[in-house]
Protein backbone atom coordinates (compact mmCIF):
# COMPACT_ATOMS: atom_id res chain seq x y z
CA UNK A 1 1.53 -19.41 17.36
CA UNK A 2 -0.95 -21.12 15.25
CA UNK A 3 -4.34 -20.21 16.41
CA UNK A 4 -6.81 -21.73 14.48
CA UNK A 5 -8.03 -25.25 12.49
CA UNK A 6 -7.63 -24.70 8.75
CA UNK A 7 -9.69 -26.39 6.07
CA UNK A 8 -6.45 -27.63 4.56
CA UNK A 9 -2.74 -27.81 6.06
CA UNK A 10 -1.07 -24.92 6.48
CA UNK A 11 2.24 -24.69 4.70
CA UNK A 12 3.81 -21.38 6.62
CA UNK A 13 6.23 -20.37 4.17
CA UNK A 14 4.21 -21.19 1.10
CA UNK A 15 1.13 -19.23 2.21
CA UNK A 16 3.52 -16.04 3.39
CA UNK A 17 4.88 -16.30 0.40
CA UNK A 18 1.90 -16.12 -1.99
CA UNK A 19 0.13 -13.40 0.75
CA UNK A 20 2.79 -11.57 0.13
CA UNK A 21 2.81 -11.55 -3.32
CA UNK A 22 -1.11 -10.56 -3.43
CA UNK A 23 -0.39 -7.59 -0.78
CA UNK A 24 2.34 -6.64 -3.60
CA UNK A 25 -0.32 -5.60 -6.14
CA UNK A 26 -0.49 -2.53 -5.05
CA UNK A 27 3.10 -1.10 -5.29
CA UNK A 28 3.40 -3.21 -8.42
CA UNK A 29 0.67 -1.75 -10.14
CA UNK A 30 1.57 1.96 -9.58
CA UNK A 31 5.42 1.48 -8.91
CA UNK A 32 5.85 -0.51 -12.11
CA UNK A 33 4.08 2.35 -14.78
CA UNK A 34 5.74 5.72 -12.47
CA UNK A 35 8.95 6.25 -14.85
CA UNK A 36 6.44 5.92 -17.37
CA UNK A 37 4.21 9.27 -16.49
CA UNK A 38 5.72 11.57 -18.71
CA UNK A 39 5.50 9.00 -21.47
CA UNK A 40 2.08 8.38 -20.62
CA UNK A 41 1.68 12.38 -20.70
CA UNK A 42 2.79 12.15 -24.28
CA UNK A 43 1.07 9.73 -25.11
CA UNK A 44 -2.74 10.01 -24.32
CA UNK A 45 -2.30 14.04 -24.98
CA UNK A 46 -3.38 14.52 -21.34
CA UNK A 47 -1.14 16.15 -18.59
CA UNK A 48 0.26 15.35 -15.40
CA UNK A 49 -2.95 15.99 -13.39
CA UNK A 50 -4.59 13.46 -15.61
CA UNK A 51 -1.75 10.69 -15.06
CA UNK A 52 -1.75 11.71 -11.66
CA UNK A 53 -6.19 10.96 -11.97
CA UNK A 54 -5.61 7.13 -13.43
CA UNK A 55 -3.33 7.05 -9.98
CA UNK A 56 -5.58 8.28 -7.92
CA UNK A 57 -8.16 6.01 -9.41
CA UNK A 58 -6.66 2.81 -8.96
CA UNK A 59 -6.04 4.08 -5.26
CA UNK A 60 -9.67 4.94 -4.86
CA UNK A 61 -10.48 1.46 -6.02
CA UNK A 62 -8.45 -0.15 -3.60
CA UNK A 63 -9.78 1.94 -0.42
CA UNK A 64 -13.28 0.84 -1.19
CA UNK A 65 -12.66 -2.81 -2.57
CA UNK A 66 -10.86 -2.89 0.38
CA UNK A 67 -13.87 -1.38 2.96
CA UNK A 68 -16.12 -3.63 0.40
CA UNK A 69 -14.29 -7.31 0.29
CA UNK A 70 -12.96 -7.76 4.07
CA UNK A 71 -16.07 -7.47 5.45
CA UNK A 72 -17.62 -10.03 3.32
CA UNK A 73 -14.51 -12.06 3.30
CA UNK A 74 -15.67 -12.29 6.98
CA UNK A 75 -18.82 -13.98 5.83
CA UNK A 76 -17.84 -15.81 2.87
CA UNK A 77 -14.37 -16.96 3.70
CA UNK A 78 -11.05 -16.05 2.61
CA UNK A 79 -10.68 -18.27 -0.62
CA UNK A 80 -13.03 -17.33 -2.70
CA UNK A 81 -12.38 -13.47 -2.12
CA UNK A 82 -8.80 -14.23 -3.15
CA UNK A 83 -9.55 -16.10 -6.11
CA UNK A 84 -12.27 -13.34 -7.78
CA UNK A 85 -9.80 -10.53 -7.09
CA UNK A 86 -6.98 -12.01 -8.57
CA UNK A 87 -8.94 -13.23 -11.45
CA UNK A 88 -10.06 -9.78 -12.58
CA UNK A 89 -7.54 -8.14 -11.50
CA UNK A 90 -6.03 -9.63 -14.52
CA UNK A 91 -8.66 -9.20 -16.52
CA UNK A 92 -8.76 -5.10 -15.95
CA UNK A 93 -4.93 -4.81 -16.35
CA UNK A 94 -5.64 -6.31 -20.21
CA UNK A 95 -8.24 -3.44 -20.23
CA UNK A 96 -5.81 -0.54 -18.86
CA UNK A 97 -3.04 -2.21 -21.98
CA UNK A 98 -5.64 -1.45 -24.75
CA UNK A 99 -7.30 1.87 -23.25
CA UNK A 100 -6.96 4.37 -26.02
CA UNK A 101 -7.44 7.21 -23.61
CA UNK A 102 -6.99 9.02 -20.68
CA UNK A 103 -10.93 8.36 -19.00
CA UNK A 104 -11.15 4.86 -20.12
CA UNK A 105 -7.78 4.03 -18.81
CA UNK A 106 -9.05 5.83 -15.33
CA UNK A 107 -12.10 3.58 -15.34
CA UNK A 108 -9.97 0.55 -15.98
CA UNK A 109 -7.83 1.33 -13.07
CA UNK A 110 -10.67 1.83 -10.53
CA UNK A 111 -11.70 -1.34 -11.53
CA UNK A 112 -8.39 -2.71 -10.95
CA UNK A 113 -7.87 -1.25 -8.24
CA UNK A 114 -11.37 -2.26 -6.76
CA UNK A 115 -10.46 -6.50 -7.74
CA UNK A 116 -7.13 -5.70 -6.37
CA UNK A 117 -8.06 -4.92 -3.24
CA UNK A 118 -9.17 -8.50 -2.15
CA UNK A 119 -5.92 -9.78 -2.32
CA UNK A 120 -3.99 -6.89 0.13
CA UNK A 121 -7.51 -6.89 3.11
CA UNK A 122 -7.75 -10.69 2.92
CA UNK A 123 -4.10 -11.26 3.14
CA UNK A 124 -3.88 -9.38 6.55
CA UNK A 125 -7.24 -10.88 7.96
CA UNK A 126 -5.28 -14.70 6.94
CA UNK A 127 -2.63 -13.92 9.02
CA UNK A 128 -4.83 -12.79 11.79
CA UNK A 129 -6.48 -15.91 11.06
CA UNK A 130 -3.83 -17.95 11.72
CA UNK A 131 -1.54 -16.38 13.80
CA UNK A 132 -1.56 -13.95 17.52
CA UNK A 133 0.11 -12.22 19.14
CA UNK A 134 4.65 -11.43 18.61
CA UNK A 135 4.18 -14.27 16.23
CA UNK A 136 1.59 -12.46 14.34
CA UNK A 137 3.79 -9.36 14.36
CA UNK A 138 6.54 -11.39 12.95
CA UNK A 139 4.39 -12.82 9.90
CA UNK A 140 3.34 -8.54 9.51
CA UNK A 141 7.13 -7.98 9.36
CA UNK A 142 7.56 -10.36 6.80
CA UNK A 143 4.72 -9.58 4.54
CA UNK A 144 6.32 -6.22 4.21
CA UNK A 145 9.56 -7.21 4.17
CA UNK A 146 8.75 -9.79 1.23
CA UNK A 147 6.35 -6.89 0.16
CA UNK A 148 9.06 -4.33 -0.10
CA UNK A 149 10.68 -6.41 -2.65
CA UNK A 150 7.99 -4.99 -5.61
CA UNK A 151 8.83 -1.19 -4.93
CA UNK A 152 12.67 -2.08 -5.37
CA UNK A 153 12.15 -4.50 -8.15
CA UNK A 154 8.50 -2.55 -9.75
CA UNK A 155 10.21 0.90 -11.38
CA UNK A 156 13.25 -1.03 -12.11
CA UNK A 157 11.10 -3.69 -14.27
CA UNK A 158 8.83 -0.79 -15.42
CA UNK A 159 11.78 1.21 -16.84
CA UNK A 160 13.20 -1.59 -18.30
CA UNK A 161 10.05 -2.17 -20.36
CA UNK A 162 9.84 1.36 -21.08
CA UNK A 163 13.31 1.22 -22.46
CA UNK A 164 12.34 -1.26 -24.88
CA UNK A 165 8.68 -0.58 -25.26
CA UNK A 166 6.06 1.60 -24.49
CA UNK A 167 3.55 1.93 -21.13
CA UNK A 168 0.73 -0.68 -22.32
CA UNK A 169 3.17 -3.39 -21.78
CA UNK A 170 3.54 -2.23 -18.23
CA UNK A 171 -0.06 -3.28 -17.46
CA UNK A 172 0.51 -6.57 -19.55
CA UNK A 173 3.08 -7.53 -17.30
CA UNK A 174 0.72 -6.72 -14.66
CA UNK A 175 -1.69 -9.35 -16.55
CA UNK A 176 0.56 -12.19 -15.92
CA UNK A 177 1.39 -11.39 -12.53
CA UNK A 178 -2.52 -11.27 -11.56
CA UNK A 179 -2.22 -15.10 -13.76
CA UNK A 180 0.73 -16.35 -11.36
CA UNK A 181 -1.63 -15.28 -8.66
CA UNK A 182 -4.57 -17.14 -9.19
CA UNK A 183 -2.40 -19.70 -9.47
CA UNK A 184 -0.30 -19.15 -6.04
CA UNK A 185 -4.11 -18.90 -4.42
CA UNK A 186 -4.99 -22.17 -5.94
CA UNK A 187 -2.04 -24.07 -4.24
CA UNK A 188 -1.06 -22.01 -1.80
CA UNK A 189 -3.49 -20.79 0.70
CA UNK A 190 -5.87 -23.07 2.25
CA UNK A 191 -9.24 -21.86 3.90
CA UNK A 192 -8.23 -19.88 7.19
CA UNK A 193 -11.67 -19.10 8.41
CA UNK A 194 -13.98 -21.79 9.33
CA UNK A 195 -17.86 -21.84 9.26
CA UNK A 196 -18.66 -21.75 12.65
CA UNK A 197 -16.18 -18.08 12.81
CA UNK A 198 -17.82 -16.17 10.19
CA UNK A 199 -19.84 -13.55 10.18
CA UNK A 200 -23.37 -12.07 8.32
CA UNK A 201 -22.79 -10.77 5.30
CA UNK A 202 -24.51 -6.91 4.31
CA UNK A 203 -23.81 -3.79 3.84
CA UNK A 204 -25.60 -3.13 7.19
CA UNK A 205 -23.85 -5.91 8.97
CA UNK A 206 -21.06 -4.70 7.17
CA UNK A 207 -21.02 -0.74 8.74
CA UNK A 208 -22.33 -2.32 11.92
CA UNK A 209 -18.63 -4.22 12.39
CA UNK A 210 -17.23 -0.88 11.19
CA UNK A 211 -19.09 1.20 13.62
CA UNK A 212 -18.66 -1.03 16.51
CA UNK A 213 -14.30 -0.87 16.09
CA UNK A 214 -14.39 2.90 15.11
CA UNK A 215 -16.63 3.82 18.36
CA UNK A 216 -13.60 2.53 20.43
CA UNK A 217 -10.60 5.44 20.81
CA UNK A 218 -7.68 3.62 20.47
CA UNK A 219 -9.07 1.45 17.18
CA UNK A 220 -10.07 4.79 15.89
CA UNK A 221 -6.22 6.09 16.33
CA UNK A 222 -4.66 3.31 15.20
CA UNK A 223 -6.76 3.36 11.59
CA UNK A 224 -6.07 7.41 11.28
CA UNK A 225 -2.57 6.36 11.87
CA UNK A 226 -3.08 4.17 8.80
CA UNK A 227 -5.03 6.30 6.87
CA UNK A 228 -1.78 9.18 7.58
CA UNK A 229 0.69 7.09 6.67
CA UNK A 230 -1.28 6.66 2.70
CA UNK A 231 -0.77 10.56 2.84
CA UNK A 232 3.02 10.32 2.82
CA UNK A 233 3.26 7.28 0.51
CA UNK A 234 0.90 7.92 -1.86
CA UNK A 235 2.15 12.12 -2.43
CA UNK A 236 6.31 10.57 -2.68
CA UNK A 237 4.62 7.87 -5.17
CA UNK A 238 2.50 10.73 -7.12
CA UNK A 239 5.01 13.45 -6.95
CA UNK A 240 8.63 12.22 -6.91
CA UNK A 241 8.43 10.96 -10.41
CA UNK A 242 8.02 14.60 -12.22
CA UNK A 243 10.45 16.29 -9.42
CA UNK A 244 13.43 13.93 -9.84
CA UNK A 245 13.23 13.46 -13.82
CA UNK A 246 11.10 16.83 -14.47
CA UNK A 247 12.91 18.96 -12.12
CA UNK A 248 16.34 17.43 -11.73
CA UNK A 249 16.47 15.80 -14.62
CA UNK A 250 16.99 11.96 -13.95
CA UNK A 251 16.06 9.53 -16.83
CA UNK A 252 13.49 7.55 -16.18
CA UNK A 253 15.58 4.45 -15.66
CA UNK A 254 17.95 6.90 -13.15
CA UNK A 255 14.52 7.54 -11.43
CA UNK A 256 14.02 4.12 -11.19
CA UNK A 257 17.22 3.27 -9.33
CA UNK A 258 16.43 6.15 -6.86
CA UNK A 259 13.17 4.97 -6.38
CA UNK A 260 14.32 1.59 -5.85
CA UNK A 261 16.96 2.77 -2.97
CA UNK A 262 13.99 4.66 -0.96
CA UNK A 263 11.98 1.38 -1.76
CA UNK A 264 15.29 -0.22 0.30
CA UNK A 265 14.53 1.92 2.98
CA UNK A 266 11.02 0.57 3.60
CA UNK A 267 12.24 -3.37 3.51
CA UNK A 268 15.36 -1.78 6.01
CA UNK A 269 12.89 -0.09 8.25
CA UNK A 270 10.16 -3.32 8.18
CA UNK A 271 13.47 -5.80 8.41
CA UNK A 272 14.25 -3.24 12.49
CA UNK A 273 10.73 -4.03 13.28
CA UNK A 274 10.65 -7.56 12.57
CA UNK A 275 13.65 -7.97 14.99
CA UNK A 276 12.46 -6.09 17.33
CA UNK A 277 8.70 -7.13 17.63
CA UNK A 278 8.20 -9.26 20.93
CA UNK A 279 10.74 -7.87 22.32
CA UNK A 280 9.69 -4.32 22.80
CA UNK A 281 6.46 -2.88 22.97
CA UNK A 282 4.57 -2.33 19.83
CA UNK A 283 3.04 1.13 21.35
CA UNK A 284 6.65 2.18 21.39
CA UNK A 285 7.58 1.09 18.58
CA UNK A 286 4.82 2.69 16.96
CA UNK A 287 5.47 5.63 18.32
CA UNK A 288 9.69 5.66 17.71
CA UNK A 289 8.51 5.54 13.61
CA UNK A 290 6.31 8.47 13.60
CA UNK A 291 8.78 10.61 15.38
CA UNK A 292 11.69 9.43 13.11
CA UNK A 293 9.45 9.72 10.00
CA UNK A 294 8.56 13.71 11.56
CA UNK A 295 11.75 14.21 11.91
CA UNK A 296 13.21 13.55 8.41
CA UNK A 297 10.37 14.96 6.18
CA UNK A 298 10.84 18.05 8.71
CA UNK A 299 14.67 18.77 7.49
CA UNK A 300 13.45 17.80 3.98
CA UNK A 301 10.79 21.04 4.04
CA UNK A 302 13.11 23.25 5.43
CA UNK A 303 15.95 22.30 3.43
CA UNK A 304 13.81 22.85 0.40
CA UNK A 305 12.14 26.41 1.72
CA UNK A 306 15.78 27.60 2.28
CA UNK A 307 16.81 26.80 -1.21
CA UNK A 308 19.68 24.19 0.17
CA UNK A 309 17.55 21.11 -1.50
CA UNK A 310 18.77 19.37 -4.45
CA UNK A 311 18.55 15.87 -6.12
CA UNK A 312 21.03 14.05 -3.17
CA UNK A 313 19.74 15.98 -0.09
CA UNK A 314 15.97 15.26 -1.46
CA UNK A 315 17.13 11.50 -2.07
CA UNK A 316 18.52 10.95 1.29
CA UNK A 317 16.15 12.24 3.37
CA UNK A 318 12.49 10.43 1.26
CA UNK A 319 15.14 7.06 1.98
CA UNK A 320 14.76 8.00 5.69
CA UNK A 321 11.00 9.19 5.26
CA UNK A 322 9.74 6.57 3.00
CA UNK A 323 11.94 3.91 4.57
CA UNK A 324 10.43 4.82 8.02
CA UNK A 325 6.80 3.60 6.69
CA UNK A 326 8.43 0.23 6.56
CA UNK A 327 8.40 0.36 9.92
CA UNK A 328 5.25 2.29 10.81
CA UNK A 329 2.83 0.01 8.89
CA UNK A 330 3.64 -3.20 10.13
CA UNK A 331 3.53 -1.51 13.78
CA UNK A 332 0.20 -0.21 12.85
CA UNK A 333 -1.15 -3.30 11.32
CA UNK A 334 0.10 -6.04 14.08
CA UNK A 335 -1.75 -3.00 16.87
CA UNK A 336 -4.62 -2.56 14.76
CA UNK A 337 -5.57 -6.33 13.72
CA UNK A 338 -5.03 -7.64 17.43
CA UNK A 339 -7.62 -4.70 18.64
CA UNK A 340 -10.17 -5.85 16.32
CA UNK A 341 -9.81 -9.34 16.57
CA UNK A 342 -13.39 -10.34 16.33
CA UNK A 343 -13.63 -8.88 13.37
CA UNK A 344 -10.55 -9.31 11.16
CA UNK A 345 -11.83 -8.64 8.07
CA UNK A 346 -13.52 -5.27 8.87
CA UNK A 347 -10.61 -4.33 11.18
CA UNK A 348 -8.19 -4.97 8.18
CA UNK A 349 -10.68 -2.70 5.74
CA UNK A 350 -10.51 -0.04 8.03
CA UNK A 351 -6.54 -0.21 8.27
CA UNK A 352 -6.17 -0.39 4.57
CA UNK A 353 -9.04 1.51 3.08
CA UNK A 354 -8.13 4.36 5.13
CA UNK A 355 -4.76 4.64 3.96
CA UNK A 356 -5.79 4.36 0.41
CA UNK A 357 -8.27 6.68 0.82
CA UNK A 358 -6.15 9.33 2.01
CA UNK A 359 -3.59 8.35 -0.26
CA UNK A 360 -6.38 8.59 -3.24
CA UNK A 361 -6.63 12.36 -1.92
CA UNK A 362 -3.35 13.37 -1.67
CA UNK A 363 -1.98 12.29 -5.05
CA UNK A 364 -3.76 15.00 -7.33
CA UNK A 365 -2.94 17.49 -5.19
CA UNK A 366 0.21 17.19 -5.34
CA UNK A 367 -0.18 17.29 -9.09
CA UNK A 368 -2.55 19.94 -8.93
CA UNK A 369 -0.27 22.35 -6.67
CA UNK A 370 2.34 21.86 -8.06
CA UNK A 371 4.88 19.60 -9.85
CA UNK A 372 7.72 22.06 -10.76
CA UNK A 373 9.50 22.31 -7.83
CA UNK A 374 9.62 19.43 -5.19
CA UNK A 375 8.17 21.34 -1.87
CA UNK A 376 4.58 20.22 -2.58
CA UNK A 377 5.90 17.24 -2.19
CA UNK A 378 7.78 17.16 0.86
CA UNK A 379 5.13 19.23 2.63
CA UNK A 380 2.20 16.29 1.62
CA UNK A 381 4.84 13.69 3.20
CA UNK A 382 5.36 15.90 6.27
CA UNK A 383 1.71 16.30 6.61
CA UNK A 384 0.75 12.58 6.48
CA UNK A 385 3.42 12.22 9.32
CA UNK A 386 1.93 14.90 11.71
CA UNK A 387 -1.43 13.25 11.11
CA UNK A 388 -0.24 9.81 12.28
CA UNK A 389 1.42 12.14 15.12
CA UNK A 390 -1.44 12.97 16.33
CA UNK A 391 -3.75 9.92 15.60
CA UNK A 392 -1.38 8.19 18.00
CA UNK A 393 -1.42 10.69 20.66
CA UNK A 394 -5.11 10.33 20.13
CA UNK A 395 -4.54 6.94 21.89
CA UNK A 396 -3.20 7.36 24.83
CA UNK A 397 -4.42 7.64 28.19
């Protein structure tokens, strides 16, 4: 249901549609440039732990513009934290296009990451906004589903401007799609939060909010769920790129059309929970994904210790894996934003700067482990599913 008075009419499928579409920088701007890495190895005379470092970056920059920009979104409103970030987010992809080296391009993507951010917390804290209970689950489904629509389409589109060009026109295409969304912001989304709902603005007021959801248990769970589930993503994002064109020997635009099946997996798995949300329990639900999710990356490990894995049985079982975060975030999300409420903004920092942060973490380890084999890996994605395993456990009773 509708919850609250707008400063402009809201046009439901408009506004989901350009939320969306800012919640979709993020697997845009590392899905599109991942066939690229070995390219970009090449290019900037670095190696992988330094491509993996501009990743890892862009992640960081997103887990703190995201712990940064909800809360103050929360004083300031939603528009004008929508418009800034997707104004410079454009700006810093022009910079990443014309960085002649590895650190300044790793600078360029914090920064991006960092203006990014605003777009992905302050599109969950509108829905909240707007929307409560099943029916706010619902509009979570469909931001991911609609979201899951960059990682199919991202490496595709990135490969295809490899094939033709080279990686800096990966971020200029990034340029123009941080251009459409100023302009989807502009006519779009209206003004969710009212005057009389916002909040003080400060970095104490700020970790105040933050404190006050964290000291509860079950917030606490649901945002290490979260933070778990950036652990799985983030080392299949980092990794899978060297192990399936590296290792088994994919082209990059092969590697593209395997990434894009597992990205299938996540709209499958967020498509389930839509259907399903109001109708079962979201606790259950929540809990169903991490054991599915534990289950898969388990046979992938083994299957990969025994020496059984290869480029199909790795394939198939990251499509479950992957395809089960689909599920789990939305579930997370819908849990996590009803809990803290009075605080959407912060509540949606926590949910999303935790994950990044994590994610941020795992990436160049996986580099730095190891990316000649694929077990590294698989055992980063199976670890990021026994945290949110536990985090959830954490919950209950």
């Amino acid at each position: 249901m509708v919850r609250v008075r707008t400063e402009a009419p809201v046009r439901p499928r408009l506004l989901l549609f350009v939320l969306a579409a800012l919640t979709a920088v993020a697997p845009f701007a590392t899905d599109m440039y991942v066939p690229g890495f070995p390219e970009l190895t090449r290019s900037l005379n670095t190696d992988s732990a330094g491509v993996q470092l501009s990743m890892t970056a862009f992640l960081l920059g997103l887990a703190v513009g995201q712990i940064v920009l909800g809360p103050i979104s929360d004083a300031l409103g939603r528009r004008p934290l929508l418009l800034f970030g997707a104004a410079l987010f454009t700006v810093f992809s022009v910079v990443c296009a014309l960085a002649p080296g590895i650190e300044v391009l790793v600078a360029a993507r914090l920064l991006q990451g960092f203006t990014g951010a605003a777009g992905i917390v302050v599109a969950r804290a509108v829905v909240a906004d707007v929307y409560e209970g099943a029916a706010a689950a619902r509009r979570f489904s469909t931001l991911v589903v609609i979201t899951s629509v960059a990682p199919i389409a991202a490496p595709v589109l990135g490969g295809g401007i490899l094939a033709v060009s080279s990686w800096p026109f990966v971020f200029v295409a990034l340029a123009l799609f941080g251009l459409l969304l100023v302009a989807g912001v502009l006519g779009g989304v209206p003004e969710t939060l009212p005057p009389e709902r916002r909040h003080a603005a400060g970095i104490g007021a700020t970790f105040r909010a933050m404190g006050r959801l964290l000291s509860r248990r079950t917030m606490a769970g649901y945002v290490l769920v979260a933070s778990c589930n950036g652990i799985s993503l983030f080392a299949y994002i980092a990794g899978s790129s060297f192990v399936f064109e590296d290792l088994y020997g994919a082209s990059a635009t092969q590697y593209s059309l395997i990434f894009a099946t597992n990205a299938l997996g996540m709209l499958a798995g967020a498509t389930i929970f839509g259907r399903l949300a109001g109708r079962v329990r979201p606790r259950l639900l929540l809990a169903s994904g991490v054991l599915f999710g534990l289950i898969a990356a388990a046979l992938l490990v083994v299957l990969l210790v025994s020496g059984l894995g290869g480029l199909v049985s790795t394939w198939v079982l990251l499509f479950f894996a992957i395809g089960t975060l689909g599920f789990l975030i939305p579930s997370v999300t819908t849990l996590g934003q009803e809990y803290g409420r009075e605080a959407s903004g912060a509540a949606s920092a926590l949910l999303g700067g935790g994950m990044f942060v994590l994610g941020a973490i795992a990436s160049p380890l996986v580099g730095a482990i190891g990316v000649d084999n694929a077990l590294p890996m698989a055992v980063f994605v199976l670890v990021g599913f026994a945290g949110s395993g536990l985090a959830f456990a954490s919950t209950l009773g």
